[in-house]
C-alpha atoms as a PDB file:
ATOM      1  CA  UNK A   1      18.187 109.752 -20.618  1.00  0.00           C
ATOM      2  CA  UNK A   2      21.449 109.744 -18.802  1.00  0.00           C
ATOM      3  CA  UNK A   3      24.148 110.462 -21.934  1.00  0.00           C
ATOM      4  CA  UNK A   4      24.041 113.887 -20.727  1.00  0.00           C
ATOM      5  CA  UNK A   5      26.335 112.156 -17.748  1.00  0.00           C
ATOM      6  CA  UNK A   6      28.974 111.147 -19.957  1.00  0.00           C
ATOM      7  CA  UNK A   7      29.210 114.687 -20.923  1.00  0.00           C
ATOM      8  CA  UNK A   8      28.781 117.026 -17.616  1.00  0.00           C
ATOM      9  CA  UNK A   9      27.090 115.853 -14.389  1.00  0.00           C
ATOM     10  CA  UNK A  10      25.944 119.642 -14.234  1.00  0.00           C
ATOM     11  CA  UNK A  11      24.782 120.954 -17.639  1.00  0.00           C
ATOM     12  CA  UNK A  12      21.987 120.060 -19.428  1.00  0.00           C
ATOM     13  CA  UNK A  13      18.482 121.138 -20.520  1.00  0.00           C
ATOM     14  CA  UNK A  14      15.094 120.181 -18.140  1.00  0.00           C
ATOM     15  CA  UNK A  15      13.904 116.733 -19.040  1.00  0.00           C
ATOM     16  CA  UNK A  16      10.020 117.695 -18.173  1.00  0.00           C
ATOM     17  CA  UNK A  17       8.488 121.216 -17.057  1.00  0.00           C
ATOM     18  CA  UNK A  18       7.556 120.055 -13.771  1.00  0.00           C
ATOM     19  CA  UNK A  19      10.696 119.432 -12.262  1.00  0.00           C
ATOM     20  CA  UNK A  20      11.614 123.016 -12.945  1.00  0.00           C
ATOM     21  CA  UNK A  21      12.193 123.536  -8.815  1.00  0.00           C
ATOM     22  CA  UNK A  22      13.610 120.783  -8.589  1.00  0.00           C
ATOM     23  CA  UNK A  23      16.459 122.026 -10.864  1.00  0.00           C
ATOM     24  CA  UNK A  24      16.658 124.935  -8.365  1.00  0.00           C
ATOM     25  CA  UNK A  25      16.185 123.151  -5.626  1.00  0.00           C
ATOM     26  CA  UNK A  26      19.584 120.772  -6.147  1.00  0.00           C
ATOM     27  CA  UNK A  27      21.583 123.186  -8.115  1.00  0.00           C
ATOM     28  CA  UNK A  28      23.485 124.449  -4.796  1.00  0.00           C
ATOM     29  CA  UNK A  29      23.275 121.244  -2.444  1.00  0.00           C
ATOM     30  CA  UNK A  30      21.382 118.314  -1.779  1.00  0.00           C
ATOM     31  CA  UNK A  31      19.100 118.461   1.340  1.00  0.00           C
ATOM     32  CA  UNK A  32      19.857 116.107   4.595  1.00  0.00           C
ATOM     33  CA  UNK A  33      18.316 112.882   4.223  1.00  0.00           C
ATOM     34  CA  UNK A  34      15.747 111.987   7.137  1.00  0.00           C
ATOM     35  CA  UNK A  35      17.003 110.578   9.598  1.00  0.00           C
ATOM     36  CA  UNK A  36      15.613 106.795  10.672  1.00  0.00           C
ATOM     37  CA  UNK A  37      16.337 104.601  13.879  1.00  0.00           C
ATOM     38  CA  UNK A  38      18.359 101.302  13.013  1.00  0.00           C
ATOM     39  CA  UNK A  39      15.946  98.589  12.775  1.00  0.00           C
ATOM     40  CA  UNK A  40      15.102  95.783  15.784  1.00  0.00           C
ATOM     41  CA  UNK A  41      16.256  92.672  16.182  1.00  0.00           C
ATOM     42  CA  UNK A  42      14.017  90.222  13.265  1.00  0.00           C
ATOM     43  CA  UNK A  43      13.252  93.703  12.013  1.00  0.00           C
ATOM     44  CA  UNK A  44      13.628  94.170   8.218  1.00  0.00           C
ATOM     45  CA  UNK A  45      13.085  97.476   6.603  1.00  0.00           C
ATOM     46  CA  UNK A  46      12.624  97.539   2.689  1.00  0.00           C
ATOM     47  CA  UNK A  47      13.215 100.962   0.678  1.00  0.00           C
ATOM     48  CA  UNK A  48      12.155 101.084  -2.645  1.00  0.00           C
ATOM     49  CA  UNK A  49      12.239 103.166  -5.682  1.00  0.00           C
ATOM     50  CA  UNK A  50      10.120 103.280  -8.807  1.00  0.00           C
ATOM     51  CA  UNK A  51      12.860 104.278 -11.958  1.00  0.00           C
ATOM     52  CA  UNK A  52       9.760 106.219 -13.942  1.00  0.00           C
ATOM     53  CA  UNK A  53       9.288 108.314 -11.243  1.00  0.00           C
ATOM     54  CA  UNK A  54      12.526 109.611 -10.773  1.00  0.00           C
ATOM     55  CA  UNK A  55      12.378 112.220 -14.322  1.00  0.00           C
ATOM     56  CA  UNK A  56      14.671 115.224 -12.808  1.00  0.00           C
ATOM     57  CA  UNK A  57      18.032 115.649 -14.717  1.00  0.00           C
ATOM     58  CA  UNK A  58      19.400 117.858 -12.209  1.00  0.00           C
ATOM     59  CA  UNK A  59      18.507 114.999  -9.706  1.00  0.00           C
ATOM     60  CA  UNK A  60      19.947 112.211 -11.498  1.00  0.00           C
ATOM     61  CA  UNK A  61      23.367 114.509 -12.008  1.00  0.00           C
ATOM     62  CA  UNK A  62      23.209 115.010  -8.245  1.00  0.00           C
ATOM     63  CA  UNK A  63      22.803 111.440  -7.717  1.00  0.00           C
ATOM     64  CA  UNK A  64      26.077 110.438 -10.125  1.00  0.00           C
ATOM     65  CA  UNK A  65      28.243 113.323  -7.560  1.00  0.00           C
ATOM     66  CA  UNK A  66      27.083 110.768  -4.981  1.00  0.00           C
ATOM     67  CA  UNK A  67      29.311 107.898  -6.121  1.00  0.00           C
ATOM     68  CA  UNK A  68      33.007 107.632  -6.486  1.00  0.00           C
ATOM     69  CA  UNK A  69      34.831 107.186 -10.165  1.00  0.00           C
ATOM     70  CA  UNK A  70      34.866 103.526 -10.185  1.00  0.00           C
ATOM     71  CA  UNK A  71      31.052 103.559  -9.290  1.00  0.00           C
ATOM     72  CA  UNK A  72      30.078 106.561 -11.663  1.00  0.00           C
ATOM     73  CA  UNK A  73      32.701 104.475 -14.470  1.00  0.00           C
ATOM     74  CA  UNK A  74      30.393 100.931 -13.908  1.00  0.00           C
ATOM     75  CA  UNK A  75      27.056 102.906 -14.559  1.00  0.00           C
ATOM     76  CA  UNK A  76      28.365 104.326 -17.219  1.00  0.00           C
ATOM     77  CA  UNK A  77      29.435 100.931 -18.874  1.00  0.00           C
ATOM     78  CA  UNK A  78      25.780  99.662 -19.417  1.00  0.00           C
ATOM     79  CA  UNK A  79      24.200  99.811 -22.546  1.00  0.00           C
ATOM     80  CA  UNK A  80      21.094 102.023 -22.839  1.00  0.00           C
ATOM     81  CA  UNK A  81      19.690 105.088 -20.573  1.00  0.00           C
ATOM     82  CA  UNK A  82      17.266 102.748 -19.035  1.00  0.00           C
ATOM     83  CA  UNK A  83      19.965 100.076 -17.642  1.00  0.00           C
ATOM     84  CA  UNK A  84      22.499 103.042 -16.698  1.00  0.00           C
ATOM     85  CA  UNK A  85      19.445 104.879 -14.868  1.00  0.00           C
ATOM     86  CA  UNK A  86      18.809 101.497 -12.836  1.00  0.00           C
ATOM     87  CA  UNK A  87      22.009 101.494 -12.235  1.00  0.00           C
ATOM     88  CA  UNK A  88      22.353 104.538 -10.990  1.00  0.00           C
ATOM     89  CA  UNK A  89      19.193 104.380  -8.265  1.00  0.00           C
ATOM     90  CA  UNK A  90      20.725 101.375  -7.347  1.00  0.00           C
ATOM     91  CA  UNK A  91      23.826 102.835  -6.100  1.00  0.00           C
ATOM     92  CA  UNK A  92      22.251 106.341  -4.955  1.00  0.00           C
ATOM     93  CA  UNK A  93      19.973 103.598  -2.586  1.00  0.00           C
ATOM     94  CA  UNK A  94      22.365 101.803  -0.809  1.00  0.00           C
ATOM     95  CA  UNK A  95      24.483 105.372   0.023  1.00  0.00           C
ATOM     96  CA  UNK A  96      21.513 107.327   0.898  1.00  0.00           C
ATOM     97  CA  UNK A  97      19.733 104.573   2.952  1.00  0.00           C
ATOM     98  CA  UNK A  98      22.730 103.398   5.189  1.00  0.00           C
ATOM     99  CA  UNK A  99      23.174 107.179   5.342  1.00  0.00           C
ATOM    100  CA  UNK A 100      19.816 107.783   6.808  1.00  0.00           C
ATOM    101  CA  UNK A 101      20.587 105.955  10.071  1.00  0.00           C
ATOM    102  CA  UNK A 102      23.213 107.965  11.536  1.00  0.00           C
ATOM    103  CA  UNK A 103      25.321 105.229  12.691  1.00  0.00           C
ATOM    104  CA  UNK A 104      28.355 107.692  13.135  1.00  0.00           C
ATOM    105  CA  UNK A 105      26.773 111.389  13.318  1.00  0.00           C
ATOM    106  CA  UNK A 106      26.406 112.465  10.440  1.00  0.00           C
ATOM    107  CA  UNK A 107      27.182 110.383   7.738  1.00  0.00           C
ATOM    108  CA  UNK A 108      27.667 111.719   4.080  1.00  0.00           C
ATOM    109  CA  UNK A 109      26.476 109.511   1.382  1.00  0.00           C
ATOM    110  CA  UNK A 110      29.534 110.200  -0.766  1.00  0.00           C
ATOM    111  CA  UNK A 111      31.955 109.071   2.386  1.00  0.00           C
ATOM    112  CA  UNK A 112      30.618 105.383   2.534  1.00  0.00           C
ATOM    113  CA  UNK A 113      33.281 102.790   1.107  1.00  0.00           C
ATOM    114  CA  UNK A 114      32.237  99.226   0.042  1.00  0.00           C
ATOM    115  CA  UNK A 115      33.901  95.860   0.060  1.00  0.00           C
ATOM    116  CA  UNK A 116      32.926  91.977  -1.597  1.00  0.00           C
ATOM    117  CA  UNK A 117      33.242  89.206   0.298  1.00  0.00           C
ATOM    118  CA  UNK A 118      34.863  86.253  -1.312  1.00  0.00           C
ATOM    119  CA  UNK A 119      31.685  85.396  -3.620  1.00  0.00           C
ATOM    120  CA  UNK A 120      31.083  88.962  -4.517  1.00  0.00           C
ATOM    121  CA  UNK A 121      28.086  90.320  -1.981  1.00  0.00           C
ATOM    122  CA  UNK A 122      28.855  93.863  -0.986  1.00  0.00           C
ATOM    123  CA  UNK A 123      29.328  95.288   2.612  1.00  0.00           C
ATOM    124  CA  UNK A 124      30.009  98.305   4.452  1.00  0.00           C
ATOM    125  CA  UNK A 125      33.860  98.577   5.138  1.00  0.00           C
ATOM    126  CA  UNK A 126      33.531 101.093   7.987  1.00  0.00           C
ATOM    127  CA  UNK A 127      35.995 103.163   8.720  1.00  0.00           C
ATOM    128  CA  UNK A 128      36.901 102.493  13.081  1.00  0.00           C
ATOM    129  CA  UNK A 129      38.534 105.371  14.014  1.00  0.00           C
ATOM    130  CA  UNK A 130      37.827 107.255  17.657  1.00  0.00           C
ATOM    131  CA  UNK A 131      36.640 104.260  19.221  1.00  0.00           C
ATOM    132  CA  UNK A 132      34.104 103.844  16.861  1.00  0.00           C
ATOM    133  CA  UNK A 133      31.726 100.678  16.852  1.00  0.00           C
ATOM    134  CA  UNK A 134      30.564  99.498  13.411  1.00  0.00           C
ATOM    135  CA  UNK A 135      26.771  98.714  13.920  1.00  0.00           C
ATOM    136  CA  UNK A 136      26.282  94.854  12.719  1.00  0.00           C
ATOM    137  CA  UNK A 137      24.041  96.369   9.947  1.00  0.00           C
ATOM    138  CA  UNK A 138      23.496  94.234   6.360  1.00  0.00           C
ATOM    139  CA  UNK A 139      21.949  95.244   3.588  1.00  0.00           C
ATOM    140  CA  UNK A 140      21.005  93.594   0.009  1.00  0.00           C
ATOM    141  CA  UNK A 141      20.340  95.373  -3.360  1.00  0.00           C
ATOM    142  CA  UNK A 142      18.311  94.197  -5.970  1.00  0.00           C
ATOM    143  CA  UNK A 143      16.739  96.124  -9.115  1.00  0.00           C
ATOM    144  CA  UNK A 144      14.944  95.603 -12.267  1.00  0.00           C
ATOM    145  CA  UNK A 145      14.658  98.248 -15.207  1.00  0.00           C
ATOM    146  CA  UNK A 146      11.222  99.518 -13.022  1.00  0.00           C
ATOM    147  CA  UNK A 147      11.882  98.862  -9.266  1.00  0.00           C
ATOM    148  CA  UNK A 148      14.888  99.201  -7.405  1.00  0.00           C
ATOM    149  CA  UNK A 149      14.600  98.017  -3.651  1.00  0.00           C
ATOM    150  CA  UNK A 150      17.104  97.897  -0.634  1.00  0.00           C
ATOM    151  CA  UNK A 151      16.915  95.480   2.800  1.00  0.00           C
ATOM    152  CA  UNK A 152      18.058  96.572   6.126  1.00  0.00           C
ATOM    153  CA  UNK A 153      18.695  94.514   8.999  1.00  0.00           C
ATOM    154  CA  UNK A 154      21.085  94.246  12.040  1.00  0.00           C
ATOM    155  CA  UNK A 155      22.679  90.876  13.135  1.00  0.00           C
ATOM    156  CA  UNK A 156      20.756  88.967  10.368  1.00  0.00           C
ATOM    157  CA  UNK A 157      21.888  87.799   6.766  1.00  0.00           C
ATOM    158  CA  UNK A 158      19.426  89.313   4.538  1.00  0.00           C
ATOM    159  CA  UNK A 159      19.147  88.295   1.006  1.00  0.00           C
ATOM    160  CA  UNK A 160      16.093  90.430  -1.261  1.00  0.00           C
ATOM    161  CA  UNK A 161      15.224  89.924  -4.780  1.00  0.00           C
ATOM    162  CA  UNK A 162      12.456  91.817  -7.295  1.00  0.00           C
ATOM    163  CA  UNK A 163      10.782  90.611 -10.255  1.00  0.00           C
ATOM    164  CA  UNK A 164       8.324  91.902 -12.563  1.00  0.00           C
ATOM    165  CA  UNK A 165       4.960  89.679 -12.521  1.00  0.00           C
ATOM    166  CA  UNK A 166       4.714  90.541 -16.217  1.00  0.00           C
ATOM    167  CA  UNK A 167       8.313  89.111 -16.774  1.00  0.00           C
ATOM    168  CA  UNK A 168       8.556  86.486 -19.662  1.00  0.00           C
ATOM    169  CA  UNK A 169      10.662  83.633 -20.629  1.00  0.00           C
ATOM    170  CA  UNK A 170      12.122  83.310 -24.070  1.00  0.00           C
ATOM    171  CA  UNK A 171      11.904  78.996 -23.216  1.00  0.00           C
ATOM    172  CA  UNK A 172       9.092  77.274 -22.398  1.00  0.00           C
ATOM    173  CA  UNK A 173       8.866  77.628 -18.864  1.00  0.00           C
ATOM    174  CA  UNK A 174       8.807  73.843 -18.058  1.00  0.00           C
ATOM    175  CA  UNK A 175      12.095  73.554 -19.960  1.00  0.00           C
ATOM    176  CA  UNK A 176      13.801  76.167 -18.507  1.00  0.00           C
ATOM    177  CA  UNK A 177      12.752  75.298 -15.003  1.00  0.00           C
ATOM    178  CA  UNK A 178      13.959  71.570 -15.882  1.00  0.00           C
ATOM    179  CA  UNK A 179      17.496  73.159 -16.442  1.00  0.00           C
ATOM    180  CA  UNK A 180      17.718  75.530 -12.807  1.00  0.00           C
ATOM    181  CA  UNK A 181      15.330  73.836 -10.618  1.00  0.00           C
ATOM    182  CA  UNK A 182      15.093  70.628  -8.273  1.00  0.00           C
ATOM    183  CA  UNK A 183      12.669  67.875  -9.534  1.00  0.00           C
ATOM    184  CA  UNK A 184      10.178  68.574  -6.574  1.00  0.00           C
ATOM    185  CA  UNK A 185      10.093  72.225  -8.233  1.00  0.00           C
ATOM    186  CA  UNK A 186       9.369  71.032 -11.651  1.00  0.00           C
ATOM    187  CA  UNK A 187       7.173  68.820 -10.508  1.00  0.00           C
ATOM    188  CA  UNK A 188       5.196  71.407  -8.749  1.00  0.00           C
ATOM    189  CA  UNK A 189       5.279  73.766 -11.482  1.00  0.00           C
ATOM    190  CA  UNK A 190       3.958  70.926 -13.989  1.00  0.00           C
ATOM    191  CA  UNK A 191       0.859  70.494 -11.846  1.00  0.00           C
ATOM    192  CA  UNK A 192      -0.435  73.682 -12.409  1.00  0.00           C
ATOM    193  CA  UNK A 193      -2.393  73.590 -15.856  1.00  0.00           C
ATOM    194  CA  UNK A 194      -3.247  77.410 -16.098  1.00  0.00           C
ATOM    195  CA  UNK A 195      -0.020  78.976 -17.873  1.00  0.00           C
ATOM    196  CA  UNK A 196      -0.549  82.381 -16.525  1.00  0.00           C
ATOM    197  CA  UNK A 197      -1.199  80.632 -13.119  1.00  0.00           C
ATOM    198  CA  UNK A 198       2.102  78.461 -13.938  1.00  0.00           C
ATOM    199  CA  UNK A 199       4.493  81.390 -14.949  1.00  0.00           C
ATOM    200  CA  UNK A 200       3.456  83.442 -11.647  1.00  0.00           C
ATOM    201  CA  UNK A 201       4.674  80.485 -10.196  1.00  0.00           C
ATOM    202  CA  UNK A 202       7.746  80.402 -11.407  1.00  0.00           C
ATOM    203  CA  UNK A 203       8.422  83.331 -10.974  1.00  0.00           C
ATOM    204  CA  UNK A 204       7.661  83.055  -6.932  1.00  0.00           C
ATOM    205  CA  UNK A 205       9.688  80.130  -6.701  1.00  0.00           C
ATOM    206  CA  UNK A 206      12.839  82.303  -8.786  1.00  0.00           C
ATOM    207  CA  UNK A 207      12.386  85.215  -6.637  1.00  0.00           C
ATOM    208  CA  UNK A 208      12.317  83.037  -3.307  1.00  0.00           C
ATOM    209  CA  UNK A 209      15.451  80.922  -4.383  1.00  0.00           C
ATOM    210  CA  UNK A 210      16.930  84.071  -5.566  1.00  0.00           C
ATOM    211  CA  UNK A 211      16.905  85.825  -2.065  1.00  0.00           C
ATOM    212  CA  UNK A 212      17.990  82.996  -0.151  1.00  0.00           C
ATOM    213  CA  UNK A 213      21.443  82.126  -2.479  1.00  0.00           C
ATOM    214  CA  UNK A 214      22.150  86.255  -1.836  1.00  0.00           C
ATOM    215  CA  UNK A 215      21.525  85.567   2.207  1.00  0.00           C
ATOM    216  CA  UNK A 216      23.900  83.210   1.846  1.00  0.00           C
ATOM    217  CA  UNK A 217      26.280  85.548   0.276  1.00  0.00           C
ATOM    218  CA  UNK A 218      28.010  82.681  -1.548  1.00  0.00           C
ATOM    219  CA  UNK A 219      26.485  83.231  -4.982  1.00  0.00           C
ATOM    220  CA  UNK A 220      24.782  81.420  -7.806  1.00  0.00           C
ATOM    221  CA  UNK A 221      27.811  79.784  -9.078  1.00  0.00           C
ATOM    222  CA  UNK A 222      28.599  78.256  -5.327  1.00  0.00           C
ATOM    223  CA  UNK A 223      24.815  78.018  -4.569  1.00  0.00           C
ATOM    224  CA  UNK A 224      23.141  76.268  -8.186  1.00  0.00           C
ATOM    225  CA  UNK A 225      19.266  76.635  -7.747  1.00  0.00           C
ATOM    226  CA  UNK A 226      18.706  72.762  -7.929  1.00  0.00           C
ATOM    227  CA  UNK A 227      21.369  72.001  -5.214  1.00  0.00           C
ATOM    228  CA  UNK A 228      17.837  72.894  -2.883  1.00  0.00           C
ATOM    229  CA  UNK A 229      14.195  72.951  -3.150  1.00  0.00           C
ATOM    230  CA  UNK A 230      12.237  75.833  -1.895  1.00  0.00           C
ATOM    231  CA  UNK A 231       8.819  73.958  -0.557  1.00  0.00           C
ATOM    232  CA  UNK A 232       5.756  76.610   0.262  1.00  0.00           C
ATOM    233  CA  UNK A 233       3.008  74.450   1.467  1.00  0.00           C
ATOM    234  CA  UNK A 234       2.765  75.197   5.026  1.00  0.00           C
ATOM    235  CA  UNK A 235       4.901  78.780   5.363  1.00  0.00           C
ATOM    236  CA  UNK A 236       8.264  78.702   3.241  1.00  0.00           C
ATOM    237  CA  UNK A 237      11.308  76.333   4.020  1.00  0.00           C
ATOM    238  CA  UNK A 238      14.521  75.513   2.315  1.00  0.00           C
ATOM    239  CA  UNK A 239      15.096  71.421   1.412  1.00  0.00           C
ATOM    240  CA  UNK A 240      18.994  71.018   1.104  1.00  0.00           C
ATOM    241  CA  UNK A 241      19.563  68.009  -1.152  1.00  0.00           C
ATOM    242  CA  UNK A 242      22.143  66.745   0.310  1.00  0.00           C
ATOM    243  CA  UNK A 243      19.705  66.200   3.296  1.00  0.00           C
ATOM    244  CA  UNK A 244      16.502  65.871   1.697  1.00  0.00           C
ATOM    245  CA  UNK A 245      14.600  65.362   4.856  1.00  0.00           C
ATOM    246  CA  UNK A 246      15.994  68.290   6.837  1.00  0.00           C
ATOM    247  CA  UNK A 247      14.441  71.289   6.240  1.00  0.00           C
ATOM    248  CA  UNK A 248      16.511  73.978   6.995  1.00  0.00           C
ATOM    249  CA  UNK A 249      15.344  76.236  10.195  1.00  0.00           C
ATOM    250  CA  UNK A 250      18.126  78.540   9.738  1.00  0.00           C
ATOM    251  CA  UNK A 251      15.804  80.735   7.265  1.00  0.00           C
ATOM    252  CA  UNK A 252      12.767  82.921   7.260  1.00  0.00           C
ATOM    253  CA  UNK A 253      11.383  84.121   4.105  1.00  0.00           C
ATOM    254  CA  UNK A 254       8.943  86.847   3.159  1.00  0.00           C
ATOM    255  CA  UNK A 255       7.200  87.023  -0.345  1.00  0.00           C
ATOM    256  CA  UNK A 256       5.630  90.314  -1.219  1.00  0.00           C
ATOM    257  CA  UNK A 257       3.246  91.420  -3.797  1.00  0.00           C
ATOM    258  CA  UNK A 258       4.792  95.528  -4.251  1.00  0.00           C
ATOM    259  CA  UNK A 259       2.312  97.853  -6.143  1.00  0.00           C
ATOM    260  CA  UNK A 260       0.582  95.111  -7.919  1.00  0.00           C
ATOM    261  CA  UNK A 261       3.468  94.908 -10.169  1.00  0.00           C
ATOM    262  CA  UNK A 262       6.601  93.359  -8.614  1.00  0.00           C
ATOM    263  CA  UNK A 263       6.934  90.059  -6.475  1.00  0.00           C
ATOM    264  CA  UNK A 264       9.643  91.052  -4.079  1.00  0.00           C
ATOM    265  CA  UNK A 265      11.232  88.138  -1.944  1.00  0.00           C
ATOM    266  CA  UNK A 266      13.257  88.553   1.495  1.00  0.00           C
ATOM    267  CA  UNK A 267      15.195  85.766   3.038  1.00  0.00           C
ATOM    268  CA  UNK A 268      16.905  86.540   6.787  1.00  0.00           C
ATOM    269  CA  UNK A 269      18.877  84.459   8.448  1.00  0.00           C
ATOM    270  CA  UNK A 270      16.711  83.475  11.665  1.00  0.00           C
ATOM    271  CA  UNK A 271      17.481  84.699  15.282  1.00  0.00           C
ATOM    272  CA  UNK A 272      15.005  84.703  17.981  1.00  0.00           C
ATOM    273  CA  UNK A 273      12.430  81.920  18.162  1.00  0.00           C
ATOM    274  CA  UNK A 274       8.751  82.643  20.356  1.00  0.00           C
ATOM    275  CA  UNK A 275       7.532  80.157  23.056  1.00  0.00           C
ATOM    276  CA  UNK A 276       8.072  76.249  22.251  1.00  0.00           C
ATOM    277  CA  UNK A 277      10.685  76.956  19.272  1.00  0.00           C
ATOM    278  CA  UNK A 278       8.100  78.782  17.184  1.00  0.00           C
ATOM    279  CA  UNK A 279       9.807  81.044  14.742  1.00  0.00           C
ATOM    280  CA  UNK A 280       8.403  84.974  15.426  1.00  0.00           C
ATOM    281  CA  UNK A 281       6.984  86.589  12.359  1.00  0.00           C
ATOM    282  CA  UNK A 282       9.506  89.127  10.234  1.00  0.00           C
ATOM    283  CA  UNK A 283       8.480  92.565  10.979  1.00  0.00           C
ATOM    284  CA  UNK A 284       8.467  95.003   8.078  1.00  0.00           C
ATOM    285  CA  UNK A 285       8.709  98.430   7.347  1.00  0.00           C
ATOM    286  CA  UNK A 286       8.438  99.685   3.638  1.00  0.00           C
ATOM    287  CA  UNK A 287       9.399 102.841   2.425  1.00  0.00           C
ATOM    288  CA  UNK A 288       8.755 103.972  -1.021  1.00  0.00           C
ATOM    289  CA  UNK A 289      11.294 106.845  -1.728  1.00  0.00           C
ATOM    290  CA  UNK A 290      12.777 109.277  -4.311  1.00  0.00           C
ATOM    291  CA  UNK A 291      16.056 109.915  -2.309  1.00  0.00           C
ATOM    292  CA  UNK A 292      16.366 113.528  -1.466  1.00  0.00           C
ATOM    293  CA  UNK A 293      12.899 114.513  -2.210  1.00  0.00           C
ATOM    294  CA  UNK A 294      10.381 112.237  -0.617  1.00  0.00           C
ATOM    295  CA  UNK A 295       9.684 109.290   1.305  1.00  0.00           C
ATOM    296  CA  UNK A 296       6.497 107.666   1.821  1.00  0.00           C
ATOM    297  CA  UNK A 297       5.908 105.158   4.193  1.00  0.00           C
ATOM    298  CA  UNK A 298       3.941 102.045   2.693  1.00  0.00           C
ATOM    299  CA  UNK A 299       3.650  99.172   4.850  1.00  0.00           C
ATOM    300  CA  UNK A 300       0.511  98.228   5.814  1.00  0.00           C
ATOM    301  CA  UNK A 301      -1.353  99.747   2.672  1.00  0.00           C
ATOM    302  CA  UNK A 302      -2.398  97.884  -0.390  1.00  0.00           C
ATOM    303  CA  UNK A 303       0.958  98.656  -2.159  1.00  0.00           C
ATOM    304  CA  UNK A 304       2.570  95.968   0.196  1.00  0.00           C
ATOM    305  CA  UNK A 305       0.773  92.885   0.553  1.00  0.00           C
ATOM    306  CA  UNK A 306       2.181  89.828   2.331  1.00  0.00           C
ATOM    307  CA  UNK A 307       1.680  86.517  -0.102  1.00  0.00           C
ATOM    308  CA  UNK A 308       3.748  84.291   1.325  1.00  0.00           C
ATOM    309  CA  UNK A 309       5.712  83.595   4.592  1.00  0.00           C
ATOM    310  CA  UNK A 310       4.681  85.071   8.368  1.00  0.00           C
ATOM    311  CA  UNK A 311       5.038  88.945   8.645  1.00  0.00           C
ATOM    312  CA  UNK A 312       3.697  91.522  10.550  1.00  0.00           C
ATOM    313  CA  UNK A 313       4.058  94.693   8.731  1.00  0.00           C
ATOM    314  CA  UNK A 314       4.461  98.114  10.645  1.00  0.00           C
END
């Protein structure tokens, strides 16, 4: 689908009739993106798109002019259309959704510059220049070959992951669960004695752990999934094991169903609690979107439902 990239980001031949306007819609200039309000404090908002639905060539072109050389050079190094057009929506995401919110006027996709902490996360490296204020936005990125999805927050970590429910493991899922997760886990997982039932389950608990090592922003390698036990019995907490009675407070979690599909997890780092220290539920707003072309607001329908975790969707 995308070799055409590697040979012009401009010329090429219609992938599928009915994008025909489309190709004359984005052969001059892309239209503004809509413009959104930052989120509120213990607000999350989750933008999502679906890879399969995105079919324009001229779009996908457009979407490449977005990035910079180094950006357009790392797509471009995965093997396959599918992984380079993942990699691609991933990208044209995280630049058109920060973009959306206006933090400086208005602010061109292609004019956002990223930096990696020490472990690797990505952030924002504003540019402050006329007594300009970075907004204490964060973001997280996380994609499979059929759902790409982006969290937004402001003064909270935030740490998302996806999965397909359909996903398989080549290993037997109790051995391969023995080698990444804590005992508790395994032992969890072991009790269940439907294997469908027992490899949604996993996949849950991978998701979950997932989210919380990106909130962190440390990474797998400085975060091992059983160095801490995710327990979901009464809401979702994190067991450290170097204090295996202290369950972390410093951590809300959200597990979503998306579409029927896709379990998408959301970990933010807690900071307001309600009246006698009782954590406040995340608020979410979901937005499914092609960038450019549509957006479709989706919380509170039956393509987001709340499986795990307090949230009050919006």
């Amino acid at each position: 689908m995308l070799s055409f990239l590697r040979r012009s980001y401009l010329n090429f031949s219609f992938m599928n009739p009915q994008y025909c306007c489309l190709s004359r819609n984005f052969s001059a200039a892309l239209p503004p993106l809509l413009p959104v309000q930052l989120p509120s404090r213990m607000e999350t908002h989750l933008w999502y798109v679906v890879p399969d639905e995105v079919k324009s060539a001229p779009l996908l072109s457009k979407y490449m002019e977005l990035l910079p050389q180094s950006e357009r050079d790392h797509v471009l190094g995965f093997r396959g259309d599918q992984l380079q057009k993942s990699a691609l929506l991933a990208r044209t995401l995280v630049r058109t959704t920060i973009a959306r919110y206006q933090v400086d006027g208005h602010l061109d996709p292609r004019s956002l510059r990223f930096k990696r902490n020490i472990h690797g996360k990505p952030e924002v490296e504003w540019e402050t220049k006329d007594g300009f204020c970075p907004p204490p936005l964060q973001f997280n990125i996380s994609h499979t070959s059929s759902l790409v999805a982006c969290g937004v927050t402001i003064n909270s970590l935030i740490g998302i992951d996806v999965e397909e429910k359909r996903r398989r493991t080549k290993n037997n899922i109790l051995a391969f669960a023995k080698r990444y997760f804590t005992a508790h886990e395994v032992e969890h997982l072991n009790a269940i004695p439907d294997s469908e039932l027992q490899q949604q389950e996993f996949i849950k608990l991978w998701t979950l752990k997932e989210a919380y090592v990106k909130a962190l922003g440390k990474g797998f390698s400085s975060s091992p999934f059983n160095t801490f036990t995710i327990r979901a019995s009464s809401g979702i907490a994190v067991e450290t094991l170097d204090s295996p009675q202290n369950l972390t407070n410093n951590w809300q979690f959200a597990l979503l169903e998306l579409m029927g599909s896709h379990y998408v997890a959301i970990c933010l780092e807690r900071q307001e609690t309600g009246g006698a220290g009782k954590t406040l539920p995340i608020k979410l707003t979901a937005r499914k979107t092609i960038p450019f072309v549509e957006d479709e607001l989706v919380s509170g329908t039956n393509a987001v439902v709340t499986i795990g975790g307090s949230v009050t969707q919006f």
